[in-house]
Protein backbone atom coordinates (compact mmCIF):
# COMPACT_ATOMS: atom_id res chain seq x y z
CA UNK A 1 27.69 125.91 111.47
CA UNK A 2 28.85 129.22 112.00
CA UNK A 3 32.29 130.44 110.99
CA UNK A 4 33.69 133.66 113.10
CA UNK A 5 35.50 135.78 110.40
CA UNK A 6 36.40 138.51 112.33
CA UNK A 7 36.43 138.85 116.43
CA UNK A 8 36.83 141.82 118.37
CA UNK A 9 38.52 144.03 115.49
CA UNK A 10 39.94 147.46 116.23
CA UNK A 11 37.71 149.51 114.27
CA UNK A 12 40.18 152.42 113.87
CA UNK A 13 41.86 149.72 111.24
CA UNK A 14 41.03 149.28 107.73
CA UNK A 15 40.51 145.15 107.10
CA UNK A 16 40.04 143.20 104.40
CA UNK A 17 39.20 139.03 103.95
CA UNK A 18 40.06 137.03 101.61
CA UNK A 19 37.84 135.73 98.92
CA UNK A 20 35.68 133.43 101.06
CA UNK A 21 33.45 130.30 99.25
CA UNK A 22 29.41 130.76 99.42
CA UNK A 23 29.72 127.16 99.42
CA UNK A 24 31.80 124.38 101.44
CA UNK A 25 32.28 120.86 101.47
CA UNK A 26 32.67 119.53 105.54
CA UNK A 27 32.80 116.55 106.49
CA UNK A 28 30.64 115.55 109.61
CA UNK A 29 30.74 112.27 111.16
CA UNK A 30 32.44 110.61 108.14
CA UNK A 31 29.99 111.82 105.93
CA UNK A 32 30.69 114.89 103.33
CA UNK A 33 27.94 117.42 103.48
CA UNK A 34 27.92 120.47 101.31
CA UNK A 35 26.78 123.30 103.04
CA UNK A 36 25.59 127.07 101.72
CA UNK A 37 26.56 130.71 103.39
CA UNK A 38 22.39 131.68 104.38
CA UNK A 39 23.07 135.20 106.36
CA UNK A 40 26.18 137.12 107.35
CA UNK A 41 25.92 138.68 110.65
CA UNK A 42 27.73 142.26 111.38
CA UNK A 43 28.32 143.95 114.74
CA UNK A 44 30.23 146.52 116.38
CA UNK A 45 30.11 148.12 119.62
CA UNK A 46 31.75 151.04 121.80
CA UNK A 47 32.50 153.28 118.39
CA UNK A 48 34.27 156.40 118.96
CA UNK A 49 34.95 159.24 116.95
CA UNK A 50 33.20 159.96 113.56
CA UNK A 51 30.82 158.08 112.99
CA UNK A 52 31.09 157.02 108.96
CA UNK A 53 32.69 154.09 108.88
CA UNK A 54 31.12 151.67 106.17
CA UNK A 55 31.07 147.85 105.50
CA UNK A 56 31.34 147.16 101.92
CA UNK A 57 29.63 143.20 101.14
CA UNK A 58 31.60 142.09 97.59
CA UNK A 59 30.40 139.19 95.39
CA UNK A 60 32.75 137.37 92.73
CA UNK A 61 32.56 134.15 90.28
CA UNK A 62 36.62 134.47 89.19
CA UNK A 63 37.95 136.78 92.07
CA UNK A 64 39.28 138.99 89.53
CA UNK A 65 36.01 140.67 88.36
CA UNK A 66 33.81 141.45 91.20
CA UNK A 67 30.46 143.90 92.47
CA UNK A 68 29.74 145.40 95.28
CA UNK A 69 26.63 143.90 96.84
CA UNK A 70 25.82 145.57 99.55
CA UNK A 71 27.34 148.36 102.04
CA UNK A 72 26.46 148.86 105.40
CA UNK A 73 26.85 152.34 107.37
CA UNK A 74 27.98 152.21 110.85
CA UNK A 75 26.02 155.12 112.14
CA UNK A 76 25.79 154.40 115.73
CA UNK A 77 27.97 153.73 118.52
CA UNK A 78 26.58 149.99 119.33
CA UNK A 79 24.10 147.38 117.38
CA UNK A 80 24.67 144.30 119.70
CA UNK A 81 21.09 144.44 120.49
CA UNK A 82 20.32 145.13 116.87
CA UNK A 83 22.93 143.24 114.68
CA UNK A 84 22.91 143.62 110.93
CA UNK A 85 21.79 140.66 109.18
CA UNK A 86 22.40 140.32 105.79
CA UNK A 87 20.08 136.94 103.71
CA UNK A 88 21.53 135.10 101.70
CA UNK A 89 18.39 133.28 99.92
CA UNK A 90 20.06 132.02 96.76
CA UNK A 91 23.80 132.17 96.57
CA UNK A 92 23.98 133.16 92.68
CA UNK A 93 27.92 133.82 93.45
CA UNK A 94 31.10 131.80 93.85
CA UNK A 95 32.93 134.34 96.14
CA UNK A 96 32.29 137.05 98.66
CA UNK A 97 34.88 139.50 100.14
CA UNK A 98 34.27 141.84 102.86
CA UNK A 99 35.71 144.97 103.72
CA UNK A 100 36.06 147.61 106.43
CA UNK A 101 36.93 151.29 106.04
CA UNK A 102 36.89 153.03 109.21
CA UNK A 103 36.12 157.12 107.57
CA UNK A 104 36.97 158.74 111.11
CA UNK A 105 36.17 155.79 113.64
CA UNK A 106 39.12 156.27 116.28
CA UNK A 107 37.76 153.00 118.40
CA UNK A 108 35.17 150.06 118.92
CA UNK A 109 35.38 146.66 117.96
CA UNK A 110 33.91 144.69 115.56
CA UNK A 111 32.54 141.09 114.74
CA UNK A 112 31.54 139.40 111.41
CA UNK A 113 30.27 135.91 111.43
CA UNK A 114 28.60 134.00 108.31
CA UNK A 115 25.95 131.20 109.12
CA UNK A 116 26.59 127.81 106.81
CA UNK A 117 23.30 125.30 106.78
C-alpha cells in the first residue's frame, strides 16, 4: 500500500508532518493485517532559485526525544527520473517525522510517499 504524504508541495514553503507510525494495523477484506513502512520515496521537480534546500528524515520511540536519520540535499532542479529512495530494512523505531526547509528554493513542487508491505 502506498500512502501519499505530501503531493505537489510548493517548495518555496517550509513543511513539516506529523509523527507518522513505522507500523499500521489495516484492515483488508475483514481481515486485520499489520503492515511495516519498507522505503520512503522523495521527489521534486521544476526547482527554482538556490538550490540548498534539504529534507531532514527524523526517527522517534516517545515523540518527544528524537534523531535525525537521514537528510537529503536537493541539489538539482528535477529527480523524477531519479527519485530518492530511502530502505527501510528493519524498522528499529516507533515514529518518523519529515521535514522540509527550502534554504533559497523560490519554486518547484514536491512529493513524498512511504511504501507499507
Amino acid at each position: 500500500m502506498v500512502v501519499e504524504i505530501l503531493r505537489e508541495w510548493e517548495m518555496a514553503r517550509r513543511w513539516e508532518s506529523d509523527w507518522i507510525p513505522f507500523v499500521v494495523e489495516e484492515n483488508i477484506s475483514s481481515v486485520n493485517q499489520r503492515l511495516e513502512a519498507t522505503c520512503i520515496e522523495f521527489s521534486w521537480r521544476q526547482v527554482g532559485g538556490i538550490l540548498n534546500g534539504k529534507i531532514k528524515f527524523i526517527v522517534s520511540n516517545n515523540q518527544r526525544t528524537s534523531k535525525l536519520l537521514k537528510e537529503i540535499e536537493i541539489a538539482n532542479v528535477n529527480n523524477e527520473q531519479d527519485s530518492y529512495f530511502l530502505n527501510i530494512y528493519y524498522p528499529s523505531y516507533l515514529y518518523y517525522k519529515i521535514v522540509y526547509e527550502p534554504n533559497g528554493i523560490a519554486s518547484g513542487r514536491l512529493y513524498i510517499g512511504a511504501l507499507y508491505r
